[in-house]
C-alpha atoms as a PDB file:
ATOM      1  CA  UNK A   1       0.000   0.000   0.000  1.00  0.00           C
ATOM      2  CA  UNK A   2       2.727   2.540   1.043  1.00  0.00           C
ATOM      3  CA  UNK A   3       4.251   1.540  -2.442  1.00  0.00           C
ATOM      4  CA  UNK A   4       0.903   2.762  -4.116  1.00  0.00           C
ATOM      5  CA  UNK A   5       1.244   5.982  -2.320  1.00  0.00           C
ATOM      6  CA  UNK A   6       5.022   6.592  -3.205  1.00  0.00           C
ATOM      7  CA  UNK A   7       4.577   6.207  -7.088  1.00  0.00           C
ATOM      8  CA  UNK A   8       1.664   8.318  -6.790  1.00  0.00           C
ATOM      9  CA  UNK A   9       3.739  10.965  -5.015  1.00  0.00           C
ATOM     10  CA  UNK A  10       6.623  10.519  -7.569  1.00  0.00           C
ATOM     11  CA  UNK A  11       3.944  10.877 -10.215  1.00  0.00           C
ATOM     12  CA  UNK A  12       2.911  14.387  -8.792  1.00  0.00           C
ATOM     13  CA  UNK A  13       6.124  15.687  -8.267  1.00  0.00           C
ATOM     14  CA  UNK A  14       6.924  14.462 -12.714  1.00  0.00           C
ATOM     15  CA  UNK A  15       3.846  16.300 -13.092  1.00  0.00           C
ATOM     16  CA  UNK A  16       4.645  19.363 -11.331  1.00  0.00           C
ATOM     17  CA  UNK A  17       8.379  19.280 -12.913  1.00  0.00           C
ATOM     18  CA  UNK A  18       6.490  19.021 -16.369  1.00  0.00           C
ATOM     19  CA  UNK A  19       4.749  22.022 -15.515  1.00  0.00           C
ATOM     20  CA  UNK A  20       7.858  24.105 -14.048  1.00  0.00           C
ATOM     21  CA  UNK A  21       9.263  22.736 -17.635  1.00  0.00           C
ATOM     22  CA  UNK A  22       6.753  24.554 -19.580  1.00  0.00           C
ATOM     23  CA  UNK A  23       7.679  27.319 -17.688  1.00  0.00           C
ATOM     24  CA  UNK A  24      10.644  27.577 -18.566  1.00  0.00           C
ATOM     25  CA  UNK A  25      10.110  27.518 -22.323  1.00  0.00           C
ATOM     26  CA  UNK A  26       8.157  30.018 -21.813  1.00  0.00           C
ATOM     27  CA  UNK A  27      10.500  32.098 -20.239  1.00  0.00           C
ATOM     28  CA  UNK A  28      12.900  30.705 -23.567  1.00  0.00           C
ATOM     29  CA  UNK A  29      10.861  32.357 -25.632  1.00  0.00           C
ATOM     30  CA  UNK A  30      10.244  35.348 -23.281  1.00  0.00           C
ATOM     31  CA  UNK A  31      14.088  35.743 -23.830  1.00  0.00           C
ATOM     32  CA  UNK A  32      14.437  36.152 -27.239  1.00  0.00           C
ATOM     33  CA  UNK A  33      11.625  38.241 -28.179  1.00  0.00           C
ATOM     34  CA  UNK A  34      12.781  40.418 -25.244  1.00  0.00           C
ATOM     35  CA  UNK A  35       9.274  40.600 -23.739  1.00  0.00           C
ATOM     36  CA  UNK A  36      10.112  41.774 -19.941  1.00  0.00           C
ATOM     37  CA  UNK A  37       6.173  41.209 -18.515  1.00  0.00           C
ATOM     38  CA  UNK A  38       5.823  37.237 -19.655  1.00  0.00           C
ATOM     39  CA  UNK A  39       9.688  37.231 -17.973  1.00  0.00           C
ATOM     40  CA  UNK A  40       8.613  38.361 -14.931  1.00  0.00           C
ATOM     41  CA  UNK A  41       5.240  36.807 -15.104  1.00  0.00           C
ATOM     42  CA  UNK A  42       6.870  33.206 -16.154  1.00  0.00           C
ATOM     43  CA  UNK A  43       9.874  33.911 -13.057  1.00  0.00           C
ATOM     44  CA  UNK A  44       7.071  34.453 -10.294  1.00  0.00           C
ATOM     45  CA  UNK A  45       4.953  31.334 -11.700  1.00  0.00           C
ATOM     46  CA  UNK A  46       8.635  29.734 -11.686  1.00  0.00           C
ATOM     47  CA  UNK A  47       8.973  30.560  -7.674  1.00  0.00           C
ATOM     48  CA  UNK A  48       5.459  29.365  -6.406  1.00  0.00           C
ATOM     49  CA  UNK A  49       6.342  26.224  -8.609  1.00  0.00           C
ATOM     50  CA  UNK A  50       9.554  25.771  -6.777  1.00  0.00           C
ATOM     51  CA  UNK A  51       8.267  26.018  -3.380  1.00  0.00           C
ATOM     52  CA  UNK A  52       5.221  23.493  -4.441  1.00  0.00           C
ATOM     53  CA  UNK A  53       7.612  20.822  -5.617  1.00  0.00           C
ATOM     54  CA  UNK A  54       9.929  21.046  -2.659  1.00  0.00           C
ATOM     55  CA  UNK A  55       6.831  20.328  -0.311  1.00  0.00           C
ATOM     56  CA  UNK A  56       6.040  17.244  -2.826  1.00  0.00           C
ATOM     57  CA  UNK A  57       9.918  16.379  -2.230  1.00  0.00           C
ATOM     58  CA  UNK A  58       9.130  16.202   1.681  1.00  0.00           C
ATOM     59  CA  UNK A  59       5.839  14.147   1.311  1.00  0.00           C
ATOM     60  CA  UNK A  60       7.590  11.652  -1.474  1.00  0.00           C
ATOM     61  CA  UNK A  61      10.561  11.292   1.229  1.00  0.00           C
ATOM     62  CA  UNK A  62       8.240  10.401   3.952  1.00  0.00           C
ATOM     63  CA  UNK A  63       6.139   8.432   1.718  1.00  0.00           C
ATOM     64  CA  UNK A  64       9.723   6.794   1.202  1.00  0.00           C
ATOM     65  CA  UNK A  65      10.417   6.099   5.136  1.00  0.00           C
ATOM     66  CA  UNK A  66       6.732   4.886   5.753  1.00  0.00           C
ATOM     67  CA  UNK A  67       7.642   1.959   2.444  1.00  0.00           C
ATOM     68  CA  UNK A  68      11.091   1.037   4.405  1.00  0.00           C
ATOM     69  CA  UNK A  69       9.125   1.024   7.777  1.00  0.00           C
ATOM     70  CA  UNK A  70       6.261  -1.355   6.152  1.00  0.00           C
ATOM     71  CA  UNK A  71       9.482  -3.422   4.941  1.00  0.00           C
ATOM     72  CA  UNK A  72      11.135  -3.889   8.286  1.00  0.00           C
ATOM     73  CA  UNK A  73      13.761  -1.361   8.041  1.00  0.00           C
ATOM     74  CA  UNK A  74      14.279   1.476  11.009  1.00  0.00           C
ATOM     75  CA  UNK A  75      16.891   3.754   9.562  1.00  0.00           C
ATOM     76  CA  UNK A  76      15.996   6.808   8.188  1.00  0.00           C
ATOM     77  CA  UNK A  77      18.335   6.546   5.249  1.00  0.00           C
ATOM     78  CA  UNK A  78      17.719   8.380   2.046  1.00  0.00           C
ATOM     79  CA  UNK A  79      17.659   5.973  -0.385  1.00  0.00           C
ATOM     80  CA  UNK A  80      17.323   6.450  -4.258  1.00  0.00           C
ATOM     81  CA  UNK A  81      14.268   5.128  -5.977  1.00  0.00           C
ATOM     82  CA  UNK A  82      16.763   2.465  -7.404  1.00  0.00           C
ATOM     83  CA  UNK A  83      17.735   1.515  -4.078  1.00  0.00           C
ATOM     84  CA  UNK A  84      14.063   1.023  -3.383  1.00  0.00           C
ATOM     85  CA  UNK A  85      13.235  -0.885  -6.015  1.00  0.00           C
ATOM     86  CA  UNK A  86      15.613  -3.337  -5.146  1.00  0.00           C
ATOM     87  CA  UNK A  87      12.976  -3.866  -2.112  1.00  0.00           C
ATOM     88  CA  UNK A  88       9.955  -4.192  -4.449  1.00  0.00           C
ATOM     89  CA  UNK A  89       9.540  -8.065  -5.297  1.00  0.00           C
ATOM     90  CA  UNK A  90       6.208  -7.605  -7.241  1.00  0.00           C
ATOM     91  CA  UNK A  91       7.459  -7.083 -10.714  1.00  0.00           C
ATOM     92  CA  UNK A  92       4.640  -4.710 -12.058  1.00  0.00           C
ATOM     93  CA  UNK A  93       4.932  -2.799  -9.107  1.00  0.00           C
ATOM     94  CA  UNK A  94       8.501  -2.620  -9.995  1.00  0.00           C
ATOM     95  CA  UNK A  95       8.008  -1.905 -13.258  1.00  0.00           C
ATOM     96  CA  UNK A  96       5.660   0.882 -12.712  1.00  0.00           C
ATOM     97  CA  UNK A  97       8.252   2.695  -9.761  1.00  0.00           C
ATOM     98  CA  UNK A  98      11.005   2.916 -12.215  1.00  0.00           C
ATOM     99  CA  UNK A  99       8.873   3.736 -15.033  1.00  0.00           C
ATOM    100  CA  UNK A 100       8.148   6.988 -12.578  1.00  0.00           C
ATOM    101  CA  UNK A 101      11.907   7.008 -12.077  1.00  0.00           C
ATOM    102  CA  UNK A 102      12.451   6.872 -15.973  1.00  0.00           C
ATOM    103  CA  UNK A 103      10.327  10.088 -16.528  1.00  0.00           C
ATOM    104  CA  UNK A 104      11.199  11.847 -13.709  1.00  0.00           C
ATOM    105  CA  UNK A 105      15.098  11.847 -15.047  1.00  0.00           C
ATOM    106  CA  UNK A 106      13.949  12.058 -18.387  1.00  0.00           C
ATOM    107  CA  UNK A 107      12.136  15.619 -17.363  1.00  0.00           C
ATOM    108  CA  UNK A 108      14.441  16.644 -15.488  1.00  0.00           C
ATOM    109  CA  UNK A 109      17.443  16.383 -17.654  1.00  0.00           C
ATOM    110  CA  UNK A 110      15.537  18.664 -20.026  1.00  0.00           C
ATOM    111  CA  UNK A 111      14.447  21.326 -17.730  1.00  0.00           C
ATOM    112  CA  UNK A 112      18.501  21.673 -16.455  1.00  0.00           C
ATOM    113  CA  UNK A 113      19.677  22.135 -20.535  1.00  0.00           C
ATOM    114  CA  UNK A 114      16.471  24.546 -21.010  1.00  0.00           C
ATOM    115  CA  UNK A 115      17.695  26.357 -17.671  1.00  0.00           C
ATOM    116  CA  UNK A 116      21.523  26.126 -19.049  1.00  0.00           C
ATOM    117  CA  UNK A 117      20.230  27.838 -22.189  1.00  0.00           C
ATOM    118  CA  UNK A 118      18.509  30.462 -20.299  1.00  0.00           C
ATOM    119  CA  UNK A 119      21.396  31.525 -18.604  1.00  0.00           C
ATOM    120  CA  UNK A 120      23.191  31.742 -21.531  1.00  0.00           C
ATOM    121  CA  UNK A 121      20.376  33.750 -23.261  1.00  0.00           C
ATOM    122  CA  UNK A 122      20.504  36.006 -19.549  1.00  0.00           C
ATOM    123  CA  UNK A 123      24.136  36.957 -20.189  1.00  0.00           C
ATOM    124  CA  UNK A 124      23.723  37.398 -23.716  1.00  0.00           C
ATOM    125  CA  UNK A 125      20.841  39.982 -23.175  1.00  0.00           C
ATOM    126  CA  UNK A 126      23.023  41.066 -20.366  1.00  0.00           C
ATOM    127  CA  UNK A 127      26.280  41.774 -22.195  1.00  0.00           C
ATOM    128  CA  UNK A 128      24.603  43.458 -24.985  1.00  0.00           C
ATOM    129  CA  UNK A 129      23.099  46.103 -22.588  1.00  0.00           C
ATOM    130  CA  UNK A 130      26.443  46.566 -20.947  1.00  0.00           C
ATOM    131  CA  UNK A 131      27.650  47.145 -24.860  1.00  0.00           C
ATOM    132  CA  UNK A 132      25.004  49.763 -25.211  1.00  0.00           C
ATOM    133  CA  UNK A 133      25.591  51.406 -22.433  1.00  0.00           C
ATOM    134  CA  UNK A 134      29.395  51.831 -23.343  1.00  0.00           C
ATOM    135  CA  UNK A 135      28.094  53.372 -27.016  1.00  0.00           C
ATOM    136  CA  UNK A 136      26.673  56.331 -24.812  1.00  0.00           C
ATOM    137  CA  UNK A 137      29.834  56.713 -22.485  1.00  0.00           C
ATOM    138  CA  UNK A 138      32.182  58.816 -23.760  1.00  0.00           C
ATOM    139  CA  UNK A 139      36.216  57.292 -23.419  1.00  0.00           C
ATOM    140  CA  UNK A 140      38.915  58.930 -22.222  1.00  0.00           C
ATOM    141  CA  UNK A 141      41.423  60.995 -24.281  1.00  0.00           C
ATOM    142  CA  UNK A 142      44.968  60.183 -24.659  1.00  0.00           C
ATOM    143  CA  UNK A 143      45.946  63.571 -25.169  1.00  0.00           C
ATOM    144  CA  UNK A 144      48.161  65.703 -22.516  1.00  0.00           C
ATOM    145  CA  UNK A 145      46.405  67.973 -20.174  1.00  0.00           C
ATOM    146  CA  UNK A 146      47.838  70.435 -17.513  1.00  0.00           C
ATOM    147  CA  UNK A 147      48.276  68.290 -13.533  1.00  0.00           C
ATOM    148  CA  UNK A 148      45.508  70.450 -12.098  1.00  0.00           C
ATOM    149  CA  UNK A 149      43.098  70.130 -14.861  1.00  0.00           C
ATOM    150  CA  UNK A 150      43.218  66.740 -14.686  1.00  0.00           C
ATOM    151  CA  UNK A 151      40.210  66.092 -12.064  1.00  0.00           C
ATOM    152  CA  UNK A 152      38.224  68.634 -13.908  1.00  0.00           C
ATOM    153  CA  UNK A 153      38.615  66.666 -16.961  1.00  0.00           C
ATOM    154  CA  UNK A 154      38.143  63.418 -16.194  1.00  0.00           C
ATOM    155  CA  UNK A 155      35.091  64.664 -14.671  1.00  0.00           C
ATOM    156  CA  UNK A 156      33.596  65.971 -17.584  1.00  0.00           C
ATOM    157  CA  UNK A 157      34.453  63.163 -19.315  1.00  0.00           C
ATOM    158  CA  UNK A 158      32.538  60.559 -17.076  1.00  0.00           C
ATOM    159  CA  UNK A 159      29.311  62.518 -17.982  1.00  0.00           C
ATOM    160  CA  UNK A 160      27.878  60.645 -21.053  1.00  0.00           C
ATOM    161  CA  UNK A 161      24.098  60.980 -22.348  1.00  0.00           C
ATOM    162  CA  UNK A 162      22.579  60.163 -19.314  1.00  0.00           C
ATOM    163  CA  UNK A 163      24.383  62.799 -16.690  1.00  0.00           C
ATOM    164  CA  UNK A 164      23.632  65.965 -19.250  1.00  0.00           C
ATOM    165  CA  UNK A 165      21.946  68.844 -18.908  1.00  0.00           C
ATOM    166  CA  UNK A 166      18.322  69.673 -21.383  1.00  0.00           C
END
């Protein structure tokens, strides 16, 4: 029975990892069309999504503890779902545990190379506004200028666009 119950949790927590996946394809595609709002909208839906599946996390451990309890054993070990199923003698019950396992992996391996892509797209987007942001600085002149019109100059100098007078 406490088997039952631990596939079931592992089958929420796939299903809540498929939906924090979706998420972040949305937030892909938020990326390169530059649309700020669905970032922000798809990175708060991201948090609450985070916070859900480590509270599944807690009730599939537990539902983990209570299947080594019904099997005799005390410790409160955390054991891998392959470690587990090496307790599980009923072969479609096995079957169907590491069928979760399969998917979960599966779903998870794509959600960390769309969340390695988003980083890269981050500093991308990143390092182009930092090139921007140079194009309106002005640079410094290598020509000679008197010792105390230095500080003066340099001063000047540091105010680009932004720090200007209308």
């Amino acid at each position: 029975m406490s088997l039952r119950k631990l596939v079931e949790s592992l089958e929420l927590l796939n299903e809540l990892n498929e939906k924090l996946l979706q998420l972040a394809e949305q937030k892909k595609e938020a990326l390169i069309k530059g649309n700020f709002d669905e970032l922000l909208r798809t990175t708060t839906g991201e948090s609450s999504l985070i916070k859900s599946i480590r509270n599944q996390e807690k009730v599939q451990q537990e539902m983990a503890h209570e299947f080594m309890r019904e099997k005799g054993i005390k410790s409160r070990l955390s054991l891998t779902i392959s470690e587990i199923s090496r307790l599980v003698f009923d072969p479609e019950e096995k079957a169907s545990l590491l069928d979760v396992q399969k998917k979960l992996v599966e779903n998870l391996g794509k959600l960390k190379r769309l969340n390695e892509l988003n980083q890269t797209l981050v500093a991308q987007s990143l390092s182009f506004i930092d090139f921007s942001l140079n194009l309106y600085i002005e640079e410094d002149d290598s020509t000679y200028s008197r010792p105390d019109q230095i500080n003066t100059a340099r001063t000047a100098k540091r105010n680009g666009v932004f720090d200007t007078r209308a």
